[in-house]
PDB file of N, CA and C in Angstrom:
ATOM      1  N   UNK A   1       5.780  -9.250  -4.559  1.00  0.00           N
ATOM      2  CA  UNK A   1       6.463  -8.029  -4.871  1.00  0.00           C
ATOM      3  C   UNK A   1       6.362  -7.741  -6.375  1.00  0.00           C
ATOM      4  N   UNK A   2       6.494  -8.537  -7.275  1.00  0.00           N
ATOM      5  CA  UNK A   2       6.446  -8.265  -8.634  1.00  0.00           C
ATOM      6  C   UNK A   2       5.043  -8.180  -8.838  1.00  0.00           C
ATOM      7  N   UNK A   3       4.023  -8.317  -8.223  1.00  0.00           N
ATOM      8  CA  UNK A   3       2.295  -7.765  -8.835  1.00  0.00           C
ATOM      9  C   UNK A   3       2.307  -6.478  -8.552  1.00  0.00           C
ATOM     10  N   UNK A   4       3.391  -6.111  -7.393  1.00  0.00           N
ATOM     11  CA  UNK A   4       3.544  -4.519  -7.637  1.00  0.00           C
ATOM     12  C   UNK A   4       3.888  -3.732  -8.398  1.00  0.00           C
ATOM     13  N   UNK A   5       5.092  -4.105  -8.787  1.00  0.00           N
ATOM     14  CA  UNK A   5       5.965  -3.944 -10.442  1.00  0.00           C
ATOM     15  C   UNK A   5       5.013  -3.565 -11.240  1.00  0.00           C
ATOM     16  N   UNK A   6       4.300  -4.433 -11.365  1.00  0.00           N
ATOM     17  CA  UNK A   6       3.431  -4.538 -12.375  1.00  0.00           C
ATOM     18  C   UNK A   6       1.940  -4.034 -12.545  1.00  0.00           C
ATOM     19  N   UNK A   7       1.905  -3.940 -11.349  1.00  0.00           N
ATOM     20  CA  UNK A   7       0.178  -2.663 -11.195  1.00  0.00           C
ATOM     21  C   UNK A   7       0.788  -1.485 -11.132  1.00  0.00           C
ATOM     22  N   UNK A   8       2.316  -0.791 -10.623  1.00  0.00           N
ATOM     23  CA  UNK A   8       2.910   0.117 -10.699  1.00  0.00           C
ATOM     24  C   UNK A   8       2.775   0.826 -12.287  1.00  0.00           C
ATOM     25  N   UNK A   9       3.300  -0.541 -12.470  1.00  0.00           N
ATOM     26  CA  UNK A   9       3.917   0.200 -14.627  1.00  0.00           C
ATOM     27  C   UNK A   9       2.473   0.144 -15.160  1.00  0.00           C
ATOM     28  N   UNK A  10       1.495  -0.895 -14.905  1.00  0.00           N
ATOM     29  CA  UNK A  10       0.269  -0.500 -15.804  1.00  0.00           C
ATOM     30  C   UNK A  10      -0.271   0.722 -15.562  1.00  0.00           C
ATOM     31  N   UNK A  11      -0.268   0.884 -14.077  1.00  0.00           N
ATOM     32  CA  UNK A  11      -1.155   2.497 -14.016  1.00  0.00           C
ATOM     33  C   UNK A  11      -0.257   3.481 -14.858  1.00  0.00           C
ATOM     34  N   UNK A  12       0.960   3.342 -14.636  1.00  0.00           N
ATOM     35  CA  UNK A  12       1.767   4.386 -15.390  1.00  0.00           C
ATOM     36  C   UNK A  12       1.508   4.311 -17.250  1.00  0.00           C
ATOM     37  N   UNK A  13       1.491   3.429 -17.401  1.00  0.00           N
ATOM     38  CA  UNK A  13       1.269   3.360 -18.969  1.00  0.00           C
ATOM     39  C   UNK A  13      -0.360   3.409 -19.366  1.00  0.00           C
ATOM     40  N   UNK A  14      -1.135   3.755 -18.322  1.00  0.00           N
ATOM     41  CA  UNK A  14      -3.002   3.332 -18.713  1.00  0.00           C
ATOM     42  C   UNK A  14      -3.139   5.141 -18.658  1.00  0.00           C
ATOM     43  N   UNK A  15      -1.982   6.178 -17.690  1.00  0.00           N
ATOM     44  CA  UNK A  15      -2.245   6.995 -17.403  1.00  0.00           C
ATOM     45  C   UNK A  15      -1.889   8.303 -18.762  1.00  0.00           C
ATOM     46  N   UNK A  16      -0.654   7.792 -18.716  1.00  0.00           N
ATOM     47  CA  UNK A  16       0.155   8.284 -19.839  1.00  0.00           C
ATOM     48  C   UNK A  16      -0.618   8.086 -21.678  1.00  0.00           C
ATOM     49  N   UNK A  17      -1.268   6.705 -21.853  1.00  0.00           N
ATOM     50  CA  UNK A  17      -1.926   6.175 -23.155  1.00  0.00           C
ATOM     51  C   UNK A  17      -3.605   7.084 -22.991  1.00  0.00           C
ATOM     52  N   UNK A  18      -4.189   7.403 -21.589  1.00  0.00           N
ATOM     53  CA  UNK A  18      -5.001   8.205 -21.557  1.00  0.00           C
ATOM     54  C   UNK A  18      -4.512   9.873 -22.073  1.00  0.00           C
ATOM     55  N   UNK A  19      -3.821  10.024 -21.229  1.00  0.00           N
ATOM     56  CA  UNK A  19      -3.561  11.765 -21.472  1.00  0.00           C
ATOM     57  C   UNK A  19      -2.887  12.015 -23.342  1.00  0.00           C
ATOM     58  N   UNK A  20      -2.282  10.975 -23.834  1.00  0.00           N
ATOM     59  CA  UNK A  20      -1.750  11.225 -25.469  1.00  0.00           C
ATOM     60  C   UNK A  20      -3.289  11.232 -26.156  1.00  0.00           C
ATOM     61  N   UNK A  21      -4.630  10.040 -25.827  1.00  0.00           N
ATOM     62  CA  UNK A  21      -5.726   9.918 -26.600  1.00  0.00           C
ATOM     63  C   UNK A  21      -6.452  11.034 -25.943  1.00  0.00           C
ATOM     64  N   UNK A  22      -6.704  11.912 -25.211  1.00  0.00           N
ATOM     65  CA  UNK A  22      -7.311  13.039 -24.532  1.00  0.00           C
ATOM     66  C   UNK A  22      -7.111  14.085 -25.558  1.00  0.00           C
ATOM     67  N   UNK A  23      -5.461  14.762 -25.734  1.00  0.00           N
ATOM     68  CA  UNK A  23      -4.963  15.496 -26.333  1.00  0.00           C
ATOM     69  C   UNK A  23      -5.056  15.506 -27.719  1.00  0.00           C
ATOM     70  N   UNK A  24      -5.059  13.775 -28.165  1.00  0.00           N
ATOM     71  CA  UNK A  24      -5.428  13.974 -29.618  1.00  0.00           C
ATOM     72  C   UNK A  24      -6.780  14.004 -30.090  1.00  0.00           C
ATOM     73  N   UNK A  25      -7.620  13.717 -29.083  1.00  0.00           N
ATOM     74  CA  UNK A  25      -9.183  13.687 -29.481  1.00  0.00           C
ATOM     75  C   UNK A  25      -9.199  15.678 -29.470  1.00  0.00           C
ATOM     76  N   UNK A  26      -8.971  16.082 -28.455  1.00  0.00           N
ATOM     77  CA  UNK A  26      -9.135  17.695 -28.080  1.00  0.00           C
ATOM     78  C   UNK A  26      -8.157  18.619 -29.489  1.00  0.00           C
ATOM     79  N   UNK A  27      -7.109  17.911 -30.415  1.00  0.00           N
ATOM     80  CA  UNK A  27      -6.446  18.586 -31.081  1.00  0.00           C
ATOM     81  C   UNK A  27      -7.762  18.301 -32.900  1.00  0.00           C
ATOM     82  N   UNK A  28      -8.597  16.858 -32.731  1.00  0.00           N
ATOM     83  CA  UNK A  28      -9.388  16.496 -33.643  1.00  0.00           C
ATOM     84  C   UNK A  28     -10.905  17.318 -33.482  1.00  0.00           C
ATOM     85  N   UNK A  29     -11.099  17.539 -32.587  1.00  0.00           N
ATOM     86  CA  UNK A  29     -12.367  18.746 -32.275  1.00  0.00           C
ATOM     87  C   UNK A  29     -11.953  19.977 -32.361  1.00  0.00           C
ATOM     88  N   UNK A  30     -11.169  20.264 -32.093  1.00  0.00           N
ATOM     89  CA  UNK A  30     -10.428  21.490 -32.740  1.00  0.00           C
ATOM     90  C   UNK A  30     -10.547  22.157 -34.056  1.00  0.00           C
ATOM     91  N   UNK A  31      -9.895  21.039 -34.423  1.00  0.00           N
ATOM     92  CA  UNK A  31      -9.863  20.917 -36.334  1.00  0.00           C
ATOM     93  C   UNK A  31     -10.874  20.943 -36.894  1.00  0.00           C
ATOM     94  N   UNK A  32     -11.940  20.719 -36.280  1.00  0.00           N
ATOM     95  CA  UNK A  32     -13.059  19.987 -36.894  1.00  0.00           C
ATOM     96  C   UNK A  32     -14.348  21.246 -36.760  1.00  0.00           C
ATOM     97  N   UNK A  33     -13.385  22.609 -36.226  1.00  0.00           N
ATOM     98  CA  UNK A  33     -13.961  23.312 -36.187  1.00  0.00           C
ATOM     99  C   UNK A  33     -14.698  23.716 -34.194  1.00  0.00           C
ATOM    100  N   UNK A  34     -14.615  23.223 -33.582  1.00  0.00           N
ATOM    101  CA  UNK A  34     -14.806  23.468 -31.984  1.00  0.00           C
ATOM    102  C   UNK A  34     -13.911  24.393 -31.809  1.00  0.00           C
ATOM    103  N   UNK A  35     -13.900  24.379 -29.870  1.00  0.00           N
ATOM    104  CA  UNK A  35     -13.271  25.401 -29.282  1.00  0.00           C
ATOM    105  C   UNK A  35     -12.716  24.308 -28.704  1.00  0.00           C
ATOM    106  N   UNK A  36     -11.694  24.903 -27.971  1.00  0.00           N
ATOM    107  CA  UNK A  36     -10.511  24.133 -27.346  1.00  0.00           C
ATOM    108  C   UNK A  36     -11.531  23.889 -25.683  1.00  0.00           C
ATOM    109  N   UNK A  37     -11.471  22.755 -25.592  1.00  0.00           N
ATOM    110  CA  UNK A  37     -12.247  22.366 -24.033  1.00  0.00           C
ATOM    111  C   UNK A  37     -11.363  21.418 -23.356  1.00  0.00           C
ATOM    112  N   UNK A  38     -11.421  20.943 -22.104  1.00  0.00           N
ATOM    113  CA  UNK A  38     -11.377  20.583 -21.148  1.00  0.00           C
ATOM    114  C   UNK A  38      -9.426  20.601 -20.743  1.00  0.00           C
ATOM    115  N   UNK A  39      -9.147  21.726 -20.764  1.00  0.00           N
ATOM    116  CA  UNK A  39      -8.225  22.022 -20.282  1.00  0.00           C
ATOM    117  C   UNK A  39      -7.811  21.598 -18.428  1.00  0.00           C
ATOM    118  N   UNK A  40      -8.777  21.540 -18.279  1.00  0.00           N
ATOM    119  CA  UNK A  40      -8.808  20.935 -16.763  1.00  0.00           C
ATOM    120  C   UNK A  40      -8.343  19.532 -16.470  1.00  0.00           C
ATOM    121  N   UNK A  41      -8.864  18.894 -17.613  1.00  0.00           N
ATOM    122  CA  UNK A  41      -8.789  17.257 -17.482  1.00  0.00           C
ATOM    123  C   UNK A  41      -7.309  17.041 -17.939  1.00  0.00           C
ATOM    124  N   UNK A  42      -7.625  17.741 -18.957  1.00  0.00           N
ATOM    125  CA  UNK A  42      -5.583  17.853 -19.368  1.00  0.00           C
ATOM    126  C   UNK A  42      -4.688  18.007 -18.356  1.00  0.00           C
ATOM    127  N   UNK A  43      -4.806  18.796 -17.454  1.00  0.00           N
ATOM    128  CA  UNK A  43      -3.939  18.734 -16.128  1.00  0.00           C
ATOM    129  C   UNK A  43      -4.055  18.338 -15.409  1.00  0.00           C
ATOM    130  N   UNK A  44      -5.021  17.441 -15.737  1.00  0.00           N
ATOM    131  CA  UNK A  44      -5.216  16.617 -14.290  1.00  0.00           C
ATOM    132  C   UNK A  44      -4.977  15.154 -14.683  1.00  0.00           C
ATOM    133  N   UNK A  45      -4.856  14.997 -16.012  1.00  0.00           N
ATOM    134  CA  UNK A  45      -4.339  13.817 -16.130  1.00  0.00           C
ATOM    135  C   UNK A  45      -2.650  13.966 -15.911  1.00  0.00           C
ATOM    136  N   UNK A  46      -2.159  15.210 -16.712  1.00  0.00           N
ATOM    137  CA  UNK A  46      -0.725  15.194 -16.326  1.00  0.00           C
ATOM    138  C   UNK A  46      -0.335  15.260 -14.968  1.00  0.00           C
ATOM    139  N   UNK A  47      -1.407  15.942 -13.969  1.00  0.00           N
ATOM    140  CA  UNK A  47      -0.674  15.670 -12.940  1.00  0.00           C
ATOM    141  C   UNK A  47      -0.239  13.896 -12.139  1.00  0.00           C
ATOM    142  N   UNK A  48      -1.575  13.578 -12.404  1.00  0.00           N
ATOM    143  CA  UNK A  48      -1.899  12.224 -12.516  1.00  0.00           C
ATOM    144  C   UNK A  48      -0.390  11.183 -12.717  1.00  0.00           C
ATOM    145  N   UNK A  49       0.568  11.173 -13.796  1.00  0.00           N
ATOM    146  CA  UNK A  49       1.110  10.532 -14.528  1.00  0.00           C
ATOM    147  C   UNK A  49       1.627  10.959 -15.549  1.00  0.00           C
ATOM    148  N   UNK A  50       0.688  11.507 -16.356  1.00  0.00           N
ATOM    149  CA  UNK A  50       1.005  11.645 -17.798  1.00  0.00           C
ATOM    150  C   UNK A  50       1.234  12.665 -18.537  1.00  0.00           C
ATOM    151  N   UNK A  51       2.338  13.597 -17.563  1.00  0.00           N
ATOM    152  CA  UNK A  51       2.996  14.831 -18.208  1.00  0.00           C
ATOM    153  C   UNK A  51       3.633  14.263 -19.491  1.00  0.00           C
ATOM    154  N   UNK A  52       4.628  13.233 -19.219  1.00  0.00           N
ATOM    155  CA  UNK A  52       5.304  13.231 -20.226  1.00  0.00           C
ATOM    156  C   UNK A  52       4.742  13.157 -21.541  1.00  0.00           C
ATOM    157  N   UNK A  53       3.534  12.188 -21.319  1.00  0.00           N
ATOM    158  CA  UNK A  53       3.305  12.292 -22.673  1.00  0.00           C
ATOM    159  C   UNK A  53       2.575  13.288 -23.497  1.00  0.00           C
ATOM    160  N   UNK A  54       1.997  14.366 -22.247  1.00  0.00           N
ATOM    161  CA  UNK A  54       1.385  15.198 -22.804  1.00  0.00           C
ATOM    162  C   UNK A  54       2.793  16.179 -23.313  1.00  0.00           C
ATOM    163  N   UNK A  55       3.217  16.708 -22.916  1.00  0.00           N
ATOM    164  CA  UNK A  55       4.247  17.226 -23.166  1.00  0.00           C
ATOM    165  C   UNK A  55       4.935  16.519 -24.504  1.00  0.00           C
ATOM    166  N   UNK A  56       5.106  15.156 -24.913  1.00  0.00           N
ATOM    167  CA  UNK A  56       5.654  15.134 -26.130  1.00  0.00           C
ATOM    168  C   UNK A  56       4.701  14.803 -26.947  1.00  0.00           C
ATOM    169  N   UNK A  57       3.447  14.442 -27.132  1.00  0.00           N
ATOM    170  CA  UNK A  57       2.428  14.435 -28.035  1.00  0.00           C
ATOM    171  C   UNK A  57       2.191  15.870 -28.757  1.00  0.00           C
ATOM    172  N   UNK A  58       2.451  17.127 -27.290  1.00  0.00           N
ATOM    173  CA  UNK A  58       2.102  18.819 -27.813  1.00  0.00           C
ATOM    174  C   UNK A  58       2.938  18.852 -28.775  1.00  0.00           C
ATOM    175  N   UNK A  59       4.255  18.180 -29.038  1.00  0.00           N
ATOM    176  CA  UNK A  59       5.208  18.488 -29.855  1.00  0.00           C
ATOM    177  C   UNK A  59       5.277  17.747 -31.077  1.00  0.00           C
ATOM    178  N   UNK A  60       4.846  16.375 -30.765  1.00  0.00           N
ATOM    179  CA  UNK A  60       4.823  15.423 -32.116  1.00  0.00           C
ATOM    180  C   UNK A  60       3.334  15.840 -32.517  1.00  0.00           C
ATOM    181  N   UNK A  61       2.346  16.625 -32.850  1.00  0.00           N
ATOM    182  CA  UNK A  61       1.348  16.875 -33.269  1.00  0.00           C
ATOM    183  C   UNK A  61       1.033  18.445 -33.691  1.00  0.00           C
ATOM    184  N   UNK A  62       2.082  19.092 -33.083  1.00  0.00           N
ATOM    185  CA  UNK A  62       2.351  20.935 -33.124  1.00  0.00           C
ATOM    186  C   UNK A  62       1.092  21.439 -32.707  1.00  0.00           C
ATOM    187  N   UNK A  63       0.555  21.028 -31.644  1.00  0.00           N
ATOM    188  CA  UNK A  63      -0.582  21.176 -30.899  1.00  0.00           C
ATOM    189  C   UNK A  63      -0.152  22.102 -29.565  1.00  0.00           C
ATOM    190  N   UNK A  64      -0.569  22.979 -29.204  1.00  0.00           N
ATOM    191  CA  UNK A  64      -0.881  23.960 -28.220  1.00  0.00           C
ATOM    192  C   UNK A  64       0.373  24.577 -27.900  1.00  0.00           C
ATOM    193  N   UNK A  65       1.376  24.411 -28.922  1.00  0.00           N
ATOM    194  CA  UNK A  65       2.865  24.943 -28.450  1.00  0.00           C
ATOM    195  C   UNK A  65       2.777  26.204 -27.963  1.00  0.00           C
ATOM    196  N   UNK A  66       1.695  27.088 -28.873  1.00  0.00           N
ATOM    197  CA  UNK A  66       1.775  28.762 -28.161  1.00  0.00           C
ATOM    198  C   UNK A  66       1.120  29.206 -26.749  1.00  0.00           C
ATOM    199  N   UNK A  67       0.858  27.975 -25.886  1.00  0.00           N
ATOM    200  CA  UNK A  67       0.404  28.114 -24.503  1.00  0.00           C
ATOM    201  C   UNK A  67       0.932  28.014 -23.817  1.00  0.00           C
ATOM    202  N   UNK A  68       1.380  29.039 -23.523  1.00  0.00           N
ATOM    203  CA  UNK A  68       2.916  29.455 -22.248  1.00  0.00           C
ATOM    204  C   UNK A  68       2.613  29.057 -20.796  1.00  0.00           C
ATOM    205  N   UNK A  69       1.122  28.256 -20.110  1.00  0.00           N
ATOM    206  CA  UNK A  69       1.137  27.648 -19.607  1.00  0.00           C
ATOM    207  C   UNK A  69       1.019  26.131 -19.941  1.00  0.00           C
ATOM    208  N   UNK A  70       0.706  25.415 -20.624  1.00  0.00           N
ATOM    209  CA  UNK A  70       1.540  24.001 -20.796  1.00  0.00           C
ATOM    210  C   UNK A  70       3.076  24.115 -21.157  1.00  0.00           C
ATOM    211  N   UNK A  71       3.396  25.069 -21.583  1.00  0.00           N
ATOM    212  CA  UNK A  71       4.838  24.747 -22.095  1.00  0.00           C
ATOM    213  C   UNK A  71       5.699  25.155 -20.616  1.00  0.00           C
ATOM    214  N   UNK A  72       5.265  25.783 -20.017  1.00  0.00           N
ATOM    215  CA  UNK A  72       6.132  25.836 -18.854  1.00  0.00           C
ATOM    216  C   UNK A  72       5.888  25.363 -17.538  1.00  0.00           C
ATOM    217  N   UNK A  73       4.482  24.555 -17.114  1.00  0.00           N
ATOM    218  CA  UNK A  73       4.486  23.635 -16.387  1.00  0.00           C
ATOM    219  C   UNK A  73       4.391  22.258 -16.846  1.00  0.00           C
ATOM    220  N   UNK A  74       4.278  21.961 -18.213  1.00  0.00           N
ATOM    221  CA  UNK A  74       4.212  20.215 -18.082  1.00  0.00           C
ATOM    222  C   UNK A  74       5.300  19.957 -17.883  1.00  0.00           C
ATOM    223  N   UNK A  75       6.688  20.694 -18.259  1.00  0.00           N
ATOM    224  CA  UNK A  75       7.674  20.186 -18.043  1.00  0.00           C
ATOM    225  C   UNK A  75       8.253  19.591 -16.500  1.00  0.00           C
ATOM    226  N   UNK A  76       7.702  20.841 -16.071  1.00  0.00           N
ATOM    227  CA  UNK A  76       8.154  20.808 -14.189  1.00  0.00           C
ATOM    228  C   UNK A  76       7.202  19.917 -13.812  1.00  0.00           C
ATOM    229  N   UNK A  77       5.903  19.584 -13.867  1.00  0.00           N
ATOM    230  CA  UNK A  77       4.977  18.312 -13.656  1.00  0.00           C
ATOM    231  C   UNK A  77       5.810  16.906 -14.010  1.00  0.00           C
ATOM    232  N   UNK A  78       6.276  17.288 -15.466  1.00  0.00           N
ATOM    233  CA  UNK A  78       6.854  16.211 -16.032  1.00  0.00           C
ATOM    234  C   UNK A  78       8.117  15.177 -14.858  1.00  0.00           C
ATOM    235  N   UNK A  79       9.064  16.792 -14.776  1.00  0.00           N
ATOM    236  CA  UNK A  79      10.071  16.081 -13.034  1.00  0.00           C
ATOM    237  C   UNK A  79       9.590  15.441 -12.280  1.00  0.00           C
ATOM    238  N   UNK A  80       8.658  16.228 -12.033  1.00  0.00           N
ATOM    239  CA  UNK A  80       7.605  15.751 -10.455  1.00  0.00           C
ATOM    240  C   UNK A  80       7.155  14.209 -10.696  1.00  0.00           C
ATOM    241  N   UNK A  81       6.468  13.831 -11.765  1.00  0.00           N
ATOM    242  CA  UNK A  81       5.873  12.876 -12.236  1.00  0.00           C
ATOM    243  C   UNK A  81       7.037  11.757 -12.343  1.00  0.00           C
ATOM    244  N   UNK A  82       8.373  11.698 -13.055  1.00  0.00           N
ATOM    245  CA  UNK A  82       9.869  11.307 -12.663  1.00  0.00           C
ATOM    246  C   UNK A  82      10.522  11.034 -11.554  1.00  0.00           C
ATOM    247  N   UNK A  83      10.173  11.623 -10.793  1.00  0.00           N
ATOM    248  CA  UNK A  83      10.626  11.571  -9.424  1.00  0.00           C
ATOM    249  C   UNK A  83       9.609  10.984  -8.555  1.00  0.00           C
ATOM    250  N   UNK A  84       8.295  11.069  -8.477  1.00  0.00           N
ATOM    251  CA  UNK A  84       7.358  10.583  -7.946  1.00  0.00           C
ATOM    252  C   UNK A  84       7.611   8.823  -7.954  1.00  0.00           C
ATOM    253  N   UNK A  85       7.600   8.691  -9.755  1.00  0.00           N
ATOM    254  CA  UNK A  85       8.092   7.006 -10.152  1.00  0.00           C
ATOM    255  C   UNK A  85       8.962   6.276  -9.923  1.00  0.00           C
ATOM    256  N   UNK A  86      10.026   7.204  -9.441  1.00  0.00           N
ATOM    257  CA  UNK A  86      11.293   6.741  -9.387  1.00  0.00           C
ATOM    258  C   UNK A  86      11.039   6.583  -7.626  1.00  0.00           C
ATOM    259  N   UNK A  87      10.574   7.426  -6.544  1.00  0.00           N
ATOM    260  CA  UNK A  87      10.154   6.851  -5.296  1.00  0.00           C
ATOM    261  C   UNK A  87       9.346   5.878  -5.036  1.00  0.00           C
ATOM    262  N   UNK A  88       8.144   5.296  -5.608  1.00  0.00           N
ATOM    263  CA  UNK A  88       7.234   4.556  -5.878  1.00  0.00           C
ATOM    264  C   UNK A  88       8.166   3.230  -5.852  1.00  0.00           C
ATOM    265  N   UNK A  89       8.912   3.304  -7.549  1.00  0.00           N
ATOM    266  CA  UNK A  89       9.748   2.188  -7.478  1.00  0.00           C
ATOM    267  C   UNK A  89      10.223   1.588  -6.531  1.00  0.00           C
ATOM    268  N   UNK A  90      10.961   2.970  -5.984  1.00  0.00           N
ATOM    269  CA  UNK A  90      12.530   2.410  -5.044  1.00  0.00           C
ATOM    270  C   UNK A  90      11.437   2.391  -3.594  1.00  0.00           C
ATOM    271  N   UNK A  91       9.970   2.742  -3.064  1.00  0.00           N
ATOM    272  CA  UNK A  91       9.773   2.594  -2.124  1.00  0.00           C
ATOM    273  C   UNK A  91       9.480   1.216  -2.237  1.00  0.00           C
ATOM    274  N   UNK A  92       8.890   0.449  -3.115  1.00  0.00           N
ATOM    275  CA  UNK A  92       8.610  -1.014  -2.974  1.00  0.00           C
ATOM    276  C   UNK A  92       9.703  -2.046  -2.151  1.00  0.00           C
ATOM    277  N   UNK A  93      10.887  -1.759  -2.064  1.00  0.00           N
ATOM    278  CA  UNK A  93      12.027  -2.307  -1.593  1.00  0.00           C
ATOM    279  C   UNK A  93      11.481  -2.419  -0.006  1.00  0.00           C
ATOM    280  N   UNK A  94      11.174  -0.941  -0.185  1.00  0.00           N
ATOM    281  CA  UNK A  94      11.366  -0.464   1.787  1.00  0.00           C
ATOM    282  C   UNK A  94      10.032  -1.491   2.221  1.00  0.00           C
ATOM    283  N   UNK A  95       8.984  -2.297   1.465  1.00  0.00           N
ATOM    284  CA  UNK A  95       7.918  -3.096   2.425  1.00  0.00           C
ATOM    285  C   UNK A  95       8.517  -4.348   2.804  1.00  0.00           C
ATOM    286  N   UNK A  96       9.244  -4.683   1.628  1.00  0.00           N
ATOM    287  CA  UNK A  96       9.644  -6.371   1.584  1.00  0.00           C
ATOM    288  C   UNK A  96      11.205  -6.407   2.411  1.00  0.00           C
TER     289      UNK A  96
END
């Protein structure tokens, strides 16, 4: 039961440490003079896991705040993604 625990929280933290280095590579091509790309992968990692951190990286970096679609679905992804973890967790009980 605890290798579950624990392949549980790594995917969650491999998913989340992906989508913050995604966002900051895409906020460094930016800068660097590019166009803003792969907006796709961005949501698909948040859907994935890693709203949250996309959602607070947009803010600790002042990166894409004026995109009225990340700002108003990562949050609600963000629940989803909360609640998803929090069933995951509490379903591990229901095998053993």
């Amino acid at each position: 039961m605890t290798i579950l625990y624990v392949s549980f929280t790594v995917y969650i933290l491999a998913v989340n440490f992906y989508a913050f280095r995604f966002l900051k590579s895409q906020k460094e091509s930016y800068e660097a003079g590019g166009e803003i790309k792969g907006d796709g992968k961005l949501l698909l990692a948040a859907v994935l896991g890693g709203a949250i951190a996309v959602y607070a990286s947009m803010f600790a970096m002042h990166y894409r705040l004026g995109n009225l679609f990340f700002m108003i679905f990562m949050p609600l992804i963000a629940v989803l993604n909360v609640y998803c973890f929090f069933l995951g967790f509490r379903g591990i009980y229901m095998f053993f």
